[in-house]
Protein backbone atom coordinates (compact mmCIF):
# COMPACT_ATOMS: atom_id res chain seq x y z
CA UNK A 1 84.98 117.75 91.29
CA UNK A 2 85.04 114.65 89.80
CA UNK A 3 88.42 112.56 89.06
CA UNK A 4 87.30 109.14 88.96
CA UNK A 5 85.94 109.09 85.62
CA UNK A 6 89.01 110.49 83.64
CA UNK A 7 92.89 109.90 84.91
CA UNK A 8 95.14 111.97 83.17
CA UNK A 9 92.99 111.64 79.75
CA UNK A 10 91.98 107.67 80.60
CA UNK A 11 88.74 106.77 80.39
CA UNK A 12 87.74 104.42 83.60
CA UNK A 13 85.20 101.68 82.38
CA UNK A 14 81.64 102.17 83.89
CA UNK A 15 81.96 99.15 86.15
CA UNK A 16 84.67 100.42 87.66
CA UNK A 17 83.23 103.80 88.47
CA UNK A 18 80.12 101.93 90.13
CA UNK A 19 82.00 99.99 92.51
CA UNK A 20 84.50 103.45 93.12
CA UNK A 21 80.52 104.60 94.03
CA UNK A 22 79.53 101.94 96.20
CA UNK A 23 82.58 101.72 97.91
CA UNK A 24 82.12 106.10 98.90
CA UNK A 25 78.71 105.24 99.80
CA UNK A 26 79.27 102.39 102.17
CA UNK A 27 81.74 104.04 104.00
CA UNK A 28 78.64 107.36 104.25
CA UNK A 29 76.66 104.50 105.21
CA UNK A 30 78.57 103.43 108.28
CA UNK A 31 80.28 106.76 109.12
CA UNK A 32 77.86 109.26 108.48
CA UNK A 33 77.34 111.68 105.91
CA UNK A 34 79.44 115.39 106.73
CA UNK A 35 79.93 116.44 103.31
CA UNK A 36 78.02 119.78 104.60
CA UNK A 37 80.03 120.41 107.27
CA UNK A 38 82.57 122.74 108.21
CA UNK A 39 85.22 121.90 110.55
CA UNK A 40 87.02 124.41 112.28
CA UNK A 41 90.59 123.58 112.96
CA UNK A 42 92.95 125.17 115.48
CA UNK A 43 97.19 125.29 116.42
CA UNK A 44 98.47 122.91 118.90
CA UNK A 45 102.38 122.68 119.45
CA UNK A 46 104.00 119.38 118.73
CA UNK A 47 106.46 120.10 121.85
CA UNK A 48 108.37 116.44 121.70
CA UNK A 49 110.77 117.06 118.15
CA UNK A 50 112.50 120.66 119.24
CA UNK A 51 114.56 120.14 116.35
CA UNK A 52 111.52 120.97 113.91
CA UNK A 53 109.07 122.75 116.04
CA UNK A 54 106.13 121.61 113.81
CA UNK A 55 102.45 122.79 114.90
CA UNK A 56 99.75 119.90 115.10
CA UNK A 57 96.45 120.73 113.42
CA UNK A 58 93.32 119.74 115.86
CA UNK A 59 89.53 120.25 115.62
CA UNK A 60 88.91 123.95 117.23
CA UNK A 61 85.57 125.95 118.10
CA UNK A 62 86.67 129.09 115.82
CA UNK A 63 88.23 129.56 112.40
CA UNK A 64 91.68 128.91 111.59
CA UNK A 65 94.82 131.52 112.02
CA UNK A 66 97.72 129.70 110.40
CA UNK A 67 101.31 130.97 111.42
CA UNK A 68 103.57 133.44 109.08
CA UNK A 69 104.48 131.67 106.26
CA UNK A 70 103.30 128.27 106.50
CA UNK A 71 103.30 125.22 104.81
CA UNK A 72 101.17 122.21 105.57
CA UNK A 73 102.34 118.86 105.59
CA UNK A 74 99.30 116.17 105.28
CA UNK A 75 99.45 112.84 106.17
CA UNK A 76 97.85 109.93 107.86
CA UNK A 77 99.60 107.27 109.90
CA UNK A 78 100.22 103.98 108.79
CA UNK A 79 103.00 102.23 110.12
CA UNK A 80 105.97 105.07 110.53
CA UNK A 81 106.91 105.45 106.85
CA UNK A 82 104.36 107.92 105.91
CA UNK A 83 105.13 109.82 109.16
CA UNK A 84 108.75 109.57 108.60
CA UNK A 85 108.18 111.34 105.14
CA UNK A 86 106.07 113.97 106.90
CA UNK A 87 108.94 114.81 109.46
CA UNK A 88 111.62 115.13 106.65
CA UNK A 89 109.31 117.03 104.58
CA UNK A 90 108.29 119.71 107.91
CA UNK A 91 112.47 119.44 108.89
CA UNK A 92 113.41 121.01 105.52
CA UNK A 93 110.41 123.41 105.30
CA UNK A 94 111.83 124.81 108.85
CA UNK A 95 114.94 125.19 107.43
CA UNK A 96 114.46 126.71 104.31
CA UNK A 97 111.98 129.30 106.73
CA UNK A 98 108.76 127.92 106.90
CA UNK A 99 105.74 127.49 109.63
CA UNK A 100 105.53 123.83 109.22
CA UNK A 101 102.15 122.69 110.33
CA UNK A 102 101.37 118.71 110.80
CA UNK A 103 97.95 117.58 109.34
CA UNK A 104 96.97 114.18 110.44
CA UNK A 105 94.03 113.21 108.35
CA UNK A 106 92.75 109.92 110.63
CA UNK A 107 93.09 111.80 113.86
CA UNK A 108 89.94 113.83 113.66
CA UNK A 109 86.48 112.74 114.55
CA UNK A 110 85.38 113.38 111.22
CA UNK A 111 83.66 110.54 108.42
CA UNK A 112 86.67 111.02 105.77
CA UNK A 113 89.26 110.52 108.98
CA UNK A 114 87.41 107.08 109.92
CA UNK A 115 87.16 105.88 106.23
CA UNK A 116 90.96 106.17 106.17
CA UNK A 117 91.87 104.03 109.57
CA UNK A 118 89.26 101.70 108.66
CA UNK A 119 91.34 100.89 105.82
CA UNK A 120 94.39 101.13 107.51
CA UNK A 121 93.06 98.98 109.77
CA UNK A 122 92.44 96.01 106.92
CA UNK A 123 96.24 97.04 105.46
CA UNK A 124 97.51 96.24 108.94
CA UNK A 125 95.45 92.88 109.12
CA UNK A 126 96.95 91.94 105.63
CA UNK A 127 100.41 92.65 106.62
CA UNK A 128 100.55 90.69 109.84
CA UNK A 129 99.08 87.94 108.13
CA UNK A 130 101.20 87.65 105.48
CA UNK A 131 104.06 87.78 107.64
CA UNK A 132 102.83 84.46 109.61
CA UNK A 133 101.24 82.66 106.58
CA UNK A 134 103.64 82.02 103.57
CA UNK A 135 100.68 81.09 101.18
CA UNK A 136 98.65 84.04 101.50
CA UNK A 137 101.94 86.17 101.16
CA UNK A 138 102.71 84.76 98.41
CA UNK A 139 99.32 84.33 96.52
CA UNK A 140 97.55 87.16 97.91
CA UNK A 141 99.94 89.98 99.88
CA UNK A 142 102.25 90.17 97.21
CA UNK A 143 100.22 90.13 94.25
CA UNK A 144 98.22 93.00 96.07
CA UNK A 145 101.21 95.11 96.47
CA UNK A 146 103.34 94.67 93.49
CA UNK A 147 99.88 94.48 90.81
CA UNK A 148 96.97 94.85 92.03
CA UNK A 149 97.86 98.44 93.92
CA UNK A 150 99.30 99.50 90.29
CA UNK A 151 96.46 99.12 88.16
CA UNK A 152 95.21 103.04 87.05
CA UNK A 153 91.39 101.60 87.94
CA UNK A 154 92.38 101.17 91.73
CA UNK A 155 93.08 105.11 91.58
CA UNK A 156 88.90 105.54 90.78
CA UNK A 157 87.72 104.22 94.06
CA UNK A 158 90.61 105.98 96.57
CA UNK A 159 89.78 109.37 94.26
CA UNK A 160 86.06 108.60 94.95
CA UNK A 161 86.38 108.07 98.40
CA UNK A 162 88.82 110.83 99.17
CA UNK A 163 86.04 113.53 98.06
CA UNK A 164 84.93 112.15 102.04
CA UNK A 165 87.82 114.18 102.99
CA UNK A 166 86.50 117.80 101.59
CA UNK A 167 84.96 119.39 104.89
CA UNK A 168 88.62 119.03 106.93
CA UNK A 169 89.72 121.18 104.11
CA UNK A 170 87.28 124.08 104.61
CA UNK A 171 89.45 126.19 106.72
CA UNK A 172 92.66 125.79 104.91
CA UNK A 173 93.50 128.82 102.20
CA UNK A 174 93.19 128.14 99.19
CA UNK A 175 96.72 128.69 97.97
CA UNK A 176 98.38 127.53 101.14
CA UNK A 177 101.72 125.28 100.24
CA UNK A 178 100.48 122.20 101.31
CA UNK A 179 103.09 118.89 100.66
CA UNK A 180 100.90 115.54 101.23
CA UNK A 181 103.21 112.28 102.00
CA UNK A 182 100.29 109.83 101.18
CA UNK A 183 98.17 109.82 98.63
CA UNK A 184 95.05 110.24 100.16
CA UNK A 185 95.55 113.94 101.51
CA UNK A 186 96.85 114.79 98.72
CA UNK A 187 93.56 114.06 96.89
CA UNK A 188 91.87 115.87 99.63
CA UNK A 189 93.31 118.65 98.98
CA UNK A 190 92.53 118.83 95.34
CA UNK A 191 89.05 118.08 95.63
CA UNK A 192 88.66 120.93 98.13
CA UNK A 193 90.33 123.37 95.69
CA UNK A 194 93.81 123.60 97.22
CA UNK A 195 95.80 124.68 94.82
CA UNK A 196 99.59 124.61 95.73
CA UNK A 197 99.18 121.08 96.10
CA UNK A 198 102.37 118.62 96.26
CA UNK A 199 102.20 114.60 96.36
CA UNK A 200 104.89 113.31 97.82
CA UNK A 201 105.47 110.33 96.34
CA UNK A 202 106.99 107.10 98.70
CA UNK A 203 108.28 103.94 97.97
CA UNK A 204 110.33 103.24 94.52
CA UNK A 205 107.54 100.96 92.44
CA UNK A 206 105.11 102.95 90.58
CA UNK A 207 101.10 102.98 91.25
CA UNK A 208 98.30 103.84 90.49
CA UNK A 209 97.38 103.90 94.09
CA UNK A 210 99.59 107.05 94.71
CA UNK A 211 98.37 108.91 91.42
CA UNK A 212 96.10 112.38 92.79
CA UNK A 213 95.61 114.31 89.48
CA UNK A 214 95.42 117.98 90.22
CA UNK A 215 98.54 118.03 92.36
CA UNK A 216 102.15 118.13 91.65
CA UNK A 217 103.63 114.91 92.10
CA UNK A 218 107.63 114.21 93.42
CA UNK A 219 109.15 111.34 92.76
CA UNK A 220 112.84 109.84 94.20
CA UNK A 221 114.39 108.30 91.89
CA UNK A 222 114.74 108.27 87.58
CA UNK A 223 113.19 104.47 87.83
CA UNK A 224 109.76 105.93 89.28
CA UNK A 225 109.91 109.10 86.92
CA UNK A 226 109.81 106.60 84.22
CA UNK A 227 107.12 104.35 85.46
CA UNK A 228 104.71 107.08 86.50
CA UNK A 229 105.58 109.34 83.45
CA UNK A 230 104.55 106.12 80.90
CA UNK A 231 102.04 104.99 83.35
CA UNK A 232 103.75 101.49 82.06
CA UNK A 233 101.55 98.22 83.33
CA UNK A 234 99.21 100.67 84.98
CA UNK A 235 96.86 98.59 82.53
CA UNK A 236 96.84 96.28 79.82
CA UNK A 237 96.85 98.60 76.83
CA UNK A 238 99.24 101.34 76.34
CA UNK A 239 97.72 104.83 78.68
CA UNK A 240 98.28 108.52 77.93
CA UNK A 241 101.39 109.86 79.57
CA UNK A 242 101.19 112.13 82.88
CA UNK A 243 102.22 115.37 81.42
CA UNK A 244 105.25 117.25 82.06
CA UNK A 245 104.02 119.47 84.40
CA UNK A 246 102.23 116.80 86.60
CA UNK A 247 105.38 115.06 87.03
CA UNK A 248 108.83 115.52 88.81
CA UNK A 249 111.81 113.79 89.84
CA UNK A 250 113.78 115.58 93.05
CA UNK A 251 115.65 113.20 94.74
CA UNK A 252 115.10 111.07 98.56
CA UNK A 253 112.97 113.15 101.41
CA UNK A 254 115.57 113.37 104.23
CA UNK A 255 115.42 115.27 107.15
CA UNK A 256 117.59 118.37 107.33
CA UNK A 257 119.28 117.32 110.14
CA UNK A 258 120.21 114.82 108.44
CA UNK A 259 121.30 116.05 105.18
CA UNK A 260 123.42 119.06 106.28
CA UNK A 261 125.27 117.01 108.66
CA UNK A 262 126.32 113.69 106.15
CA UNK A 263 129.81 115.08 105.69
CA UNK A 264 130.68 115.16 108.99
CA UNK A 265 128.60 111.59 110.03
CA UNK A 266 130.35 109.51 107.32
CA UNK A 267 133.42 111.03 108.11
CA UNK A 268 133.36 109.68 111.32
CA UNK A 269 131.72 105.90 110.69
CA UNK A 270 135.14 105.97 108.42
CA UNK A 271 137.59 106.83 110.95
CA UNK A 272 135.58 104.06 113.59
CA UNK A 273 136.26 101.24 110.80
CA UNK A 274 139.68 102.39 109.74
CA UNK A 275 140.22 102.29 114.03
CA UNK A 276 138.90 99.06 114.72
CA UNK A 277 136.01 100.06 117.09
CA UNK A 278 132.53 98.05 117.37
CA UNK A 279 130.11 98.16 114.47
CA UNK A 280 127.43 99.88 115.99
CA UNK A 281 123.93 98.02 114.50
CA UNK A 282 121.15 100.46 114.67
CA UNK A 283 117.82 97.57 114.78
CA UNK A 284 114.44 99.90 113.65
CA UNK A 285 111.93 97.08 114.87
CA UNK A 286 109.35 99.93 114.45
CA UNK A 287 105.98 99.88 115.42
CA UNK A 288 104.37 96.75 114.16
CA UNK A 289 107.35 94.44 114.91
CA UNK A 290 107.69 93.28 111.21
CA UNK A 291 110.30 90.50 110.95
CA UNK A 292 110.16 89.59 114.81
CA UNK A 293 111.97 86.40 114.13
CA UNK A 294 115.16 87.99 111.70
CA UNK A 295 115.40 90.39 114.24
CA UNK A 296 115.71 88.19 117.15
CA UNK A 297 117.80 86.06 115.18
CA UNK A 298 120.29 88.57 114.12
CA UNK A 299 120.07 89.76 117.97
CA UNK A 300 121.31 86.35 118.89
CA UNK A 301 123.89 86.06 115.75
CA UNK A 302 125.14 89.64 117.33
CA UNK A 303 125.68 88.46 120.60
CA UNK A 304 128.64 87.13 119.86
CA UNK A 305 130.37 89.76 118.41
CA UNK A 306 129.40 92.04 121.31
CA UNK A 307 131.05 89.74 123.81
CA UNK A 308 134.38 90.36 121.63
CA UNK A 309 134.05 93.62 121.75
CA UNK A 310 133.59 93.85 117.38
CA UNK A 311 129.99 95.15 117.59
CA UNK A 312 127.68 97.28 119.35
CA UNK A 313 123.51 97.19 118.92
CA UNK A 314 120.78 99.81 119.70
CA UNK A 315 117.52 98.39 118.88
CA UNK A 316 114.54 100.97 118.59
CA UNK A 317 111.06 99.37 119.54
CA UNK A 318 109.49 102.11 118.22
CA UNK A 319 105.88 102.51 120.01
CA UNK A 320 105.58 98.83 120.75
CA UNK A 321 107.05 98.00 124.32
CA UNK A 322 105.70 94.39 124.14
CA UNK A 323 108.33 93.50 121.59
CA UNK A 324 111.30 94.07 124.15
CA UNK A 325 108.75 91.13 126.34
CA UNK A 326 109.46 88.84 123.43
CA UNK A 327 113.48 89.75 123.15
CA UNK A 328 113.32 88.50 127.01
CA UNK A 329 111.37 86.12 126.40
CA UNK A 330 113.29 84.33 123.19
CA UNK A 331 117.21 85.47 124.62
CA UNK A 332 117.32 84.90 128.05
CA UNK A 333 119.53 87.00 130.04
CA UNK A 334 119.47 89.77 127.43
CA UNK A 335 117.43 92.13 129.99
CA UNK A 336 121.25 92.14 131.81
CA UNK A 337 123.32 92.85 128.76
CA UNK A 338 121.27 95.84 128.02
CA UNK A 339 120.87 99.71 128.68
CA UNK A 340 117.14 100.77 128.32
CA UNK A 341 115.27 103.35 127.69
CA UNK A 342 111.47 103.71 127.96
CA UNK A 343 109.42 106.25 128.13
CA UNK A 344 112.10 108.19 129.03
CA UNK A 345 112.91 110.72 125.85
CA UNK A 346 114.63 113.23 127.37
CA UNK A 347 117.05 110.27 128.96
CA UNK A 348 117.01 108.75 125.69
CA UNK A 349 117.46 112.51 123.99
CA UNK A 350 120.88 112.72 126.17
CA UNK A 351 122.07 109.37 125.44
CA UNK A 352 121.36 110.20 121.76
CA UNK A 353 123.02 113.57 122.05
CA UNK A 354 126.50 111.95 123.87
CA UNK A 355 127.04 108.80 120.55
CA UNK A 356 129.31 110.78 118.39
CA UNK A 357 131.72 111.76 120.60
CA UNK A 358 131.83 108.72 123.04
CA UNK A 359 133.37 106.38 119.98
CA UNK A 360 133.32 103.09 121.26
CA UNK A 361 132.18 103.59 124.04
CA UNK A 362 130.19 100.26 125.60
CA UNK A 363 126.77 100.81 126.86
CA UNK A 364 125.60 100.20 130.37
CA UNK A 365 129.23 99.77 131.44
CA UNK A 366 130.96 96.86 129.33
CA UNK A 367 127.52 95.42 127.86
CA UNK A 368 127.27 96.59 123.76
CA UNK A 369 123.69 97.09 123.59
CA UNK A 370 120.88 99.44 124.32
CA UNK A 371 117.20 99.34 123.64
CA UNK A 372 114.77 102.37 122.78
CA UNK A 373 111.12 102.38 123.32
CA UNK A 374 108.07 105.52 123.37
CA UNK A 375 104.84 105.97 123.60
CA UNK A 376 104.34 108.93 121.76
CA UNK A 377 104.57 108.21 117.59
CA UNK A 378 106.62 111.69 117.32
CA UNK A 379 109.30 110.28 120.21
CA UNK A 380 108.98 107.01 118.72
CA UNK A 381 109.72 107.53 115.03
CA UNK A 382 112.49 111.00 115.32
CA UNK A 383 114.11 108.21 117.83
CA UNK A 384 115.74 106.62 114.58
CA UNK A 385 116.85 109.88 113.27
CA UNK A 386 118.51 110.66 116.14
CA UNK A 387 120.32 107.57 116.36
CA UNK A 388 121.46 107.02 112.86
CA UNK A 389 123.46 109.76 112.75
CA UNK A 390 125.89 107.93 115.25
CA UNK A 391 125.23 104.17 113.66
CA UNK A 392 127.65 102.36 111.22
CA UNK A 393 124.63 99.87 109.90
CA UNK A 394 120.70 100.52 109.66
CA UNK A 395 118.86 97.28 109.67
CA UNK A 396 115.77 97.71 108.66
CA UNK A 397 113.17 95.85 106.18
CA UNK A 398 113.67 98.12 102.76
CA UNK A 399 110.36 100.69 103.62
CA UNK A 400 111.16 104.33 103.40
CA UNK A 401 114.34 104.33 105.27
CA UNK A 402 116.02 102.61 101.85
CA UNK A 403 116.29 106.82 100.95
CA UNK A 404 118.41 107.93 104.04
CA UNK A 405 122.04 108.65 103.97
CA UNK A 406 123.09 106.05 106.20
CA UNK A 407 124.82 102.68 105.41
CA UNK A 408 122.17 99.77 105.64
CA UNK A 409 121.81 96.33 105.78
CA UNK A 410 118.17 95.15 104.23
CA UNK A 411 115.76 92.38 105.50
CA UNK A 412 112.79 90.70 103.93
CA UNK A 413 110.64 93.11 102.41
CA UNK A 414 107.05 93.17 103.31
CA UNK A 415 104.92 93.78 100.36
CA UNK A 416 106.05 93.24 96.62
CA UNK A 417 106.14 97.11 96.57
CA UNK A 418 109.15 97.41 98.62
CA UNK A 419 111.80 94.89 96.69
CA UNK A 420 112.12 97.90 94.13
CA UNK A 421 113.38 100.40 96.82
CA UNK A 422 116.14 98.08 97.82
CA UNK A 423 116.95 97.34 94.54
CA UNK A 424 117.59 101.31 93.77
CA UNK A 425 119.62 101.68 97.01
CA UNK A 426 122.23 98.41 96.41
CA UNK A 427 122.27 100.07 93.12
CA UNK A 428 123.59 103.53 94.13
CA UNK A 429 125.50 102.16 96.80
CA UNK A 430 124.58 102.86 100.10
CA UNK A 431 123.43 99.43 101.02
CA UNK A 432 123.40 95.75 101.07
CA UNK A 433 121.13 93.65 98.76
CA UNK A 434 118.07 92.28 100.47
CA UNK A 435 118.89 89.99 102.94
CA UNK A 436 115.65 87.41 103.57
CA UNK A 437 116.84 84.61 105.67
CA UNK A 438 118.28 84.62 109.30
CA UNK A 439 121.28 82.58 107.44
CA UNK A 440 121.86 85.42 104.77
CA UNK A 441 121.12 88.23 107.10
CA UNK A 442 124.26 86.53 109.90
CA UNK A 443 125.90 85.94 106.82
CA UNK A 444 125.80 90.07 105.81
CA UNK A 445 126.78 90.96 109.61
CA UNK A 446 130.06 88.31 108.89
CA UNK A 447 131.34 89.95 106.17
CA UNK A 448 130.07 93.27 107.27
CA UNK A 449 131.96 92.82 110.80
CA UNK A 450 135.18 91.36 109.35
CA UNK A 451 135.92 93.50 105.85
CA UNK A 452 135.38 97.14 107.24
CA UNK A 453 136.22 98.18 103.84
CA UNK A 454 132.82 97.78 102.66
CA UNK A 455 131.13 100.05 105.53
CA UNK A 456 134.06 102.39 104.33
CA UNK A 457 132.71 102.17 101.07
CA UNK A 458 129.68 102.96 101.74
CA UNK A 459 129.86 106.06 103.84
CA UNK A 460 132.46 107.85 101.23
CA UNK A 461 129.37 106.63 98.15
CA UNK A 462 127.04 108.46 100.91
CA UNK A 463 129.36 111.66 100.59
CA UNK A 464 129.39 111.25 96.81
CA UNK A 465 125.42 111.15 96.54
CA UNK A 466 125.13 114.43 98.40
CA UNK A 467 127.29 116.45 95.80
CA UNK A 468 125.26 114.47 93.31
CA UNK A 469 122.11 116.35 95.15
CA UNK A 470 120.45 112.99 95.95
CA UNK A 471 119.31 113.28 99.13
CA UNK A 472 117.88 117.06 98.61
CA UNK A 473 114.24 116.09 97.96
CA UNK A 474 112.76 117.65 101.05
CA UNK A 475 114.16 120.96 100.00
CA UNK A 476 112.94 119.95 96.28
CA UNK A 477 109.51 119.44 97.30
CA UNK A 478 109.21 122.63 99.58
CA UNK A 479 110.03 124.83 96.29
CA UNK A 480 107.40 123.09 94.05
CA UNK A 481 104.87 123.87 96.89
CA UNK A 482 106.08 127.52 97.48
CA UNK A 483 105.30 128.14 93.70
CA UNK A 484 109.23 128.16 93.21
């Protein structure tokens, strides 16, 4: 079916379809053309996260049998925000009890799967670069991100290219709940008839990039409702409205985990500030090492602190081990000062497990700081989760973890499309402004080290938001895909 030409009653100009044409068939072109085919798909247990006990969707040699009562949760990885979404979204369905099963749309040897990491691949390119060149940041990344994503005629080429996507589809029911956490599943899905189809909106700045008529979309927050309800600045005259049914607000995707337990976690980052221990800095480097430099920085800054017994750091690597070689390499001696763990989950799983009830404890004897690193993108993204339940500060560049019910300190965003996420979360209260210097960022670690009253703050606004039902969008977005 075709949803390029019309976008919720817009016209798109004719030179805009062409190039949404040309852009399909180059990628047919250099992929191969399987819009005939049928893949089969099969059940394969995702055995690292016990906590959700998700199923992994892989290419199989007969038809499908999906689980009792399941709900598919589509997604593609790009950086860990998208699979972070994906993990909060299966967590709730689990809870609320589902069969969440984990569709990965660029892990298949398919022509739709290598459109998307091709792209991913030139996303990735753009972001490192802009984070080493301040001129194409600022004239090109951020223009990109902020603009040039949010025009309604970028939404003609992705819906153009996602009909590439179709023959993963063919096994799926028809009127399976399926809850995509990037846009490009979620057109998928559409175009291959799906029709219990949610998109999961991320991020806090409306696009047209995420728009995938035909489904259900959630948003997070009354600032996006607005902005994707008026399609405002989506283009330069006035658009036709998404209608009502198109369109809902439910709150931030958190894990359940998470969410059930925020009473009792704020409770006790309260009763460490009101007793003097360590802040305990939780550093999400993640997988692509955005922000090396702040990082390090603030590692060095922290030092200090850790010596005097005022602070305490866990740094999660995420996937990329080669960013602990350039901790070593920029603060010599930290190797000694720190308790590691890599590769090791079900060490790290223990250590995890032990946080809330060893209070201050110091790590590796009388050192402050421990450092987190997997292989596996499951180990190496739940890793966080696990941790922040037990942290009194998230640092972390204002991506999707802006949403979870944890206190946080923000760095430099990375992309335009990100300053509007930390601008909601100062807002509400559960976080710092956006921090994007090494001097501000120290700065923010001063004041938050030596007036605990803010971090006190914070956690009893976190306990506030929950009665408010902010941080219940999983659950939201499970009953708009279960028809309820």
């Amino acid at each position: 079916m075709d949803k390029s030409s019309i976008i919720f009653g817009n016209p798109i100009d004719a030179k805009t379809l062409q190039k949404a044409e040309r852009s399909k068939q180059k990628f047919l072109k250099k992929f191969g053309d399987d819009t005939q085919k049928v893949y089969h798909l099969g059940l394969s247990p995702i055995s690292q996260i016990d906590e959700i006990r998700m199923q992994n969707l892989v290419l199989a040699d007969k038809p499908l049998v999906l689980p009792d009562n399941p709900l598919i949760v589509g997604n593609i990885r790009m950086g860990f925000g998208h699979y972070r979404i994906s993990m909060a979204i299966a967590s709730c369905a689990q809870a609320m009890g589902y069969s969440p099963v984990w569709f990965d749309l660029a892990s298949f040897d398919a022509t739709g799967s290598a459109m998307i990491r091709s792209q991913n691949d030139l996303y990735s390119l753009g972001s490192r670069i802009s984070q080493k060149s301040r001129l194409f940041n600022r004239f090109v990344w951020e223009p990109i991100n902020s603009e040039g994503f949010k025009k309604i005629t970028y939404n003609a080429s992705d819906q153009k290219n996602a009909e590439l996507l179709v023959p993963l589809y063919r096994d799926l029911p028809k009127d399976v709940p399926f809850v995509a956490t990037h846009v490009w599943p979620s057109q998928g899905a559409v175009h291959a008839g799906l029709t219990h189809v949610v998109n999961a909106v991320p991020d806090n700045w409306p696009m047209g990039l995420h728009l995938s008529e035909g489904a259900l979309h959630a948003v997070q927050t009354p600032f996006a409702y607005l902005g994707y309800k008026s399609l405002n600045g989506f283009a330069k005259e006035p658009l036709k409205h998404m209608p009502d049914d198109a369109l809902f607000e439910v709150g931030h995707f958190v894990d359940h985990e998470l969410t059930a337990n925020i009473e009792k976690d704020c409770e006790a980052r309260i009763e460490r500030q009101k007793s003097g221990a360590p802040v305990r800095f939780l550093l999400t480097v993640g997988g692509a090492g955005a922000g090396a430099d702040l990082y390090i920085d603030m590692v060095r800054h922290l030092l200090g602190y850790v010596k005097q017994k005022k602070a305490e750091i866990i740094i999660n690597f995420g996937d990329h081990l080669d960013m602990w070689e350039l901790f070593r390499k920029k603060i010599p001696g930290i190797e000694q000062l720190t308790e590691t763990y890599f590769n090791d989950y079900a060490s790290f799983h223990d250590f995890a497990a032990r946080l809330p009830d060893d209070g201050a404890r110091k790590f590796g004897g009388d050192t402050g700081i421990a450092a987190v690193c997997n292989k596996d993108i499951f180990e190496a993204v739940y890793s966080t989760n696990l941790l922040m339940r037990s942290c009194d500060v998230l640092v972390t560049k204002p991506g999707e973890l802006v949403f979870y019910p944890v206190p946080k300190l923000f760095m430099r965003h990375i992309g335009g499309h990100e300053v509007y996420g930390a601008l909601h979360a100062q807002e509400i209260g559960d976080a710092t402004n956006e921090c994007r210097t090494s001097g501000s960022i120290c700065a923010m670690i001063d004041t938050l080290i030596g007036d605990r009253q803010i971090l006190i703050h914070m956690s009893q606004r976190i306990m506030e938001l929950k009665e408010y039902g902010i941080y219940n969008g999983g659950y939201e977005v499970v009953k708009l895909a279960a028809g309820k």
